[in-house]
N, C-alpha and C. Protein backbone atom coordinates (compact mmCIF):
# COMPACT_ATOMS: atom_id res chain seq x y z
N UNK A 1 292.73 160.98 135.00
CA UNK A 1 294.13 160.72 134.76
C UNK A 1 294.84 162.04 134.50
N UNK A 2 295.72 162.19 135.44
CA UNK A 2 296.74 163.32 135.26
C UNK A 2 297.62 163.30 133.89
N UNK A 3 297.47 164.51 133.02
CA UNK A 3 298.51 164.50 132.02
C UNK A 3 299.19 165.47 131.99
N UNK A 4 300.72 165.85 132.09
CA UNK A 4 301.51 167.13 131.48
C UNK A 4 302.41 166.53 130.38
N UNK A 5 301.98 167.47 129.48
CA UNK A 5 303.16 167.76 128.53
C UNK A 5 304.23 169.01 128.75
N UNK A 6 304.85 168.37 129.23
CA UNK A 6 306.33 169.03 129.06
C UNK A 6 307.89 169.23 127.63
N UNK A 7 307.36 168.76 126.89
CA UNK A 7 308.32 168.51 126.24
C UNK A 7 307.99 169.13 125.04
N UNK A 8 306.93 170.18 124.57
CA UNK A 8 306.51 170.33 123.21
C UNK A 8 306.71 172.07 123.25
N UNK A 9 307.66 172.49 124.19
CA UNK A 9 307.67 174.05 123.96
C UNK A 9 309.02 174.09 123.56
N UNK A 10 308.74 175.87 122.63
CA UNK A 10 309.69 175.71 121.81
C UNK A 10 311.01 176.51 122.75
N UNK A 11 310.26 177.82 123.55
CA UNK A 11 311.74 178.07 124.34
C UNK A 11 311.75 177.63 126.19
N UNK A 12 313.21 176.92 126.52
CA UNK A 12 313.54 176.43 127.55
C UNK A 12 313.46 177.68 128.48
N UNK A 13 313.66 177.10 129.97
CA UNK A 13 313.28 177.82 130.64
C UNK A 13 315.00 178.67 130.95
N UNK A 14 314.68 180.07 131.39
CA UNK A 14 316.03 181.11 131.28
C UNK A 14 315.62 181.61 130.20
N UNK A 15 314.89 181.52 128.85
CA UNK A 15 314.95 181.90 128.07
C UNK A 15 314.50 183.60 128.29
N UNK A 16 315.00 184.80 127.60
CA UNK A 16 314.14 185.85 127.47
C UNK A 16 313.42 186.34 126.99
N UNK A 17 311.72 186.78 126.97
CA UNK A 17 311.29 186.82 126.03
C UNK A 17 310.59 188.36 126.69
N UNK A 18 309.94 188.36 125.46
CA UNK A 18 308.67 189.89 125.97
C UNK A 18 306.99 189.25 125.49
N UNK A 19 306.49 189.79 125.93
CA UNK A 19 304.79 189.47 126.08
C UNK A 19 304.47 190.63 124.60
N UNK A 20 303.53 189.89 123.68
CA UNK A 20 303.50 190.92 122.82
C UNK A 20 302.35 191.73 123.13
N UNK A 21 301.63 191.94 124.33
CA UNK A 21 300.76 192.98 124.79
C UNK A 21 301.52 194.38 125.44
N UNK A 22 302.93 193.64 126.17
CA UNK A 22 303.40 194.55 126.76
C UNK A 22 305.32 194.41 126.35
N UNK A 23 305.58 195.16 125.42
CA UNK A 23 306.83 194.30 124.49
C UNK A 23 308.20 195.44 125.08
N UNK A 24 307.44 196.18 126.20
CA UNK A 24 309.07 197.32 126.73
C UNK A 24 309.27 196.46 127.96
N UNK A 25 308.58 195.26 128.43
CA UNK A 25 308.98 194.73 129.66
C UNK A 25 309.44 193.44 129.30
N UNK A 26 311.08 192.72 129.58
CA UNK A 26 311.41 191.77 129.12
C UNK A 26 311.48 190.81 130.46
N UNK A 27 310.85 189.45 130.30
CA UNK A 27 310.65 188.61 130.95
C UNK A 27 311.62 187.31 130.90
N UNK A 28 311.91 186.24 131.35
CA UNK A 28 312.23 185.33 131.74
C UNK A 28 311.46 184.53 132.21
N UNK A 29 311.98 183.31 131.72
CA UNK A 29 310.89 181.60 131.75
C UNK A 29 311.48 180.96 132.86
N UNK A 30 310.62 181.38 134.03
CA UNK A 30 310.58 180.12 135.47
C UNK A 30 310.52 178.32 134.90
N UNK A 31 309.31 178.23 134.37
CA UNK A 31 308.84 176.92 134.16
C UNK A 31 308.20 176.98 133.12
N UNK A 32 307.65 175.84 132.77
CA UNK A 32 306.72 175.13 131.80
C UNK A 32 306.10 174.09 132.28
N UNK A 33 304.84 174.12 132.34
CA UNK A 33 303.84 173.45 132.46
C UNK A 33 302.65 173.31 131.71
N UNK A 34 302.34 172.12 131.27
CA UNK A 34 300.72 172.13 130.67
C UNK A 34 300.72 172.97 129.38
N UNK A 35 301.33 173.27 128.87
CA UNK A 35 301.49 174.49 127.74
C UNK A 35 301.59 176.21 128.35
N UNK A 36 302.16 176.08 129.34
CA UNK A 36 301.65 177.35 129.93
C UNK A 36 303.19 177.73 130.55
N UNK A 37 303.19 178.70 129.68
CA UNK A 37 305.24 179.43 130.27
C UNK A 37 304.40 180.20 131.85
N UNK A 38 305.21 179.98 132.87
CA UNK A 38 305.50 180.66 134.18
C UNK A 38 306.61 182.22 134.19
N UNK A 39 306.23 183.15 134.02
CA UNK A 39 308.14 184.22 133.59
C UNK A 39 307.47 184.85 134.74
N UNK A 40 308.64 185.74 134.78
CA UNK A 40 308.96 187.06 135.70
C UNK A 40 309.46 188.17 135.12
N UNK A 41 309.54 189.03 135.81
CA UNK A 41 310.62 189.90 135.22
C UNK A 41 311.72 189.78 135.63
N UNK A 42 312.73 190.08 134.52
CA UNK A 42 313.84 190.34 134.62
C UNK A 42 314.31 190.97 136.04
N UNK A 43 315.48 190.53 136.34
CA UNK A 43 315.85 191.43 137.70
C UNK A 43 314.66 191.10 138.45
N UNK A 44 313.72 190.38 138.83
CA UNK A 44 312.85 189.85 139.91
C UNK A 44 312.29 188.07 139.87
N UNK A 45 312.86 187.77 139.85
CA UNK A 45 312.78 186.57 139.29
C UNK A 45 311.88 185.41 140.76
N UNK A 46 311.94 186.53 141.78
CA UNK A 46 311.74 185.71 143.24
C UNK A 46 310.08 185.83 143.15
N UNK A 47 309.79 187.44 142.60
CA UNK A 47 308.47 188.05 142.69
C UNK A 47 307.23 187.28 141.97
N UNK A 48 306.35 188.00 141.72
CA UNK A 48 305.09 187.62 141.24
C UNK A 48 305.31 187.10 139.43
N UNK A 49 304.79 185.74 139.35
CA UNK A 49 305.12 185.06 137.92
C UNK A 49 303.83 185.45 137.31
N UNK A 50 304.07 185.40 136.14
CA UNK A 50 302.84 185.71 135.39
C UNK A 50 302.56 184.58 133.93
N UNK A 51 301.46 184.15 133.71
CA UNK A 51 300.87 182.72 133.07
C UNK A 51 300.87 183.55 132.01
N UNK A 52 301.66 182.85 130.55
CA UNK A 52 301.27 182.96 129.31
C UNK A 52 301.11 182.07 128.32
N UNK A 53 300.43 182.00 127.91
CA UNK A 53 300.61 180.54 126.09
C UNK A 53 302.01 180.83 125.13
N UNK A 54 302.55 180.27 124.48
CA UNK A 54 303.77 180.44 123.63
C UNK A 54 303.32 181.54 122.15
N UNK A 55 301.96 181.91 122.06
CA UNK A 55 301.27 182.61 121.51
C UNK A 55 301.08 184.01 121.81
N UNK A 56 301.33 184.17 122.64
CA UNK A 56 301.48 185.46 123.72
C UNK A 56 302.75 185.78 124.03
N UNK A 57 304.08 185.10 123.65
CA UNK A 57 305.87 185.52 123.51
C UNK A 57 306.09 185.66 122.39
N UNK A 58 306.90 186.77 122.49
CA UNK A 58 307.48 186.74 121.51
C UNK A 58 309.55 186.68 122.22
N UNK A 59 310.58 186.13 121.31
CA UNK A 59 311.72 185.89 122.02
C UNK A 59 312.43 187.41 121.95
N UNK A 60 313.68 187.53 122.85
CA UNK A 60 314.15 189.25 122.97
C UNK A 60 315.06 188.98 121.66
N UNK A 61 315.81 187.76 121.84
CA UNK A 61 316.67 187.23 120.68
C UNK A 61 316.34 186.36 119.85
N UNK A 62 315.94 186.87 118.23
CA UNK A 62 315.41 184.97 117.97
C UNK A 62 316.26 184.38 117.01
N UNK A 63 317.61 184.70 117.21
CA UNK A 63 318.39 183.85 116.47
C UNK A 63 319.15 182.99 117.62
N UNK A 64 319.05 182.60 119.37
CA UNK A 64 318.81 181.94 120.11
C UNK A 64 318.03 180.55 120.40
N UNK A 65 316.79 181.00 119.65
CA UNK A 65 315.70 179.98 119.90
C UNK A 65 315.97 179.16 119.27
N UNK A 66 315.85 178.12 119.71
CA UNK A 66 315.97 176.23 119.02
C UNK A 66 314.57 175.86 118.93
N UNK A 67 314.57 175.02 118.16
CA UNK A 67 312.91 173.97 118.15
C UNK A 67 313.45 172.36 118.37
């Protein structure tokens, strides 16, 4: 049986965030899936997405973020 949860992340997609491995490159949220943010970079948004956990963002703004 197929399951996604979609509905239990805390930032929507557009949101900006940075990866806290690599925190001078600011990204943007394609999708959400499965617990798993889809981003890009900024200014490339067409290019290569890269898979992170919500554990692995941190937000660019976090007086933005809603729960």
């Amino acid at each position: 049986m197929a399951y996604r949860i979609n509905t239990d992340n805390i930032y929507p997609e557009g949101t900006l965030v940075m990866a806290k491995v690599h925190p001078s490159l600011q990204l943007v949220i394609i999708k959400y899936l499965q617990r798993i943010y889809y981003c890009a970079a900024v200014g490339d948004e067409h290019g290569k997405q890269q898979a992170y956990f919500e554990r692995e963002l941190t937000p660019v703004n976090p007086l933005k973020v809603t729960r």
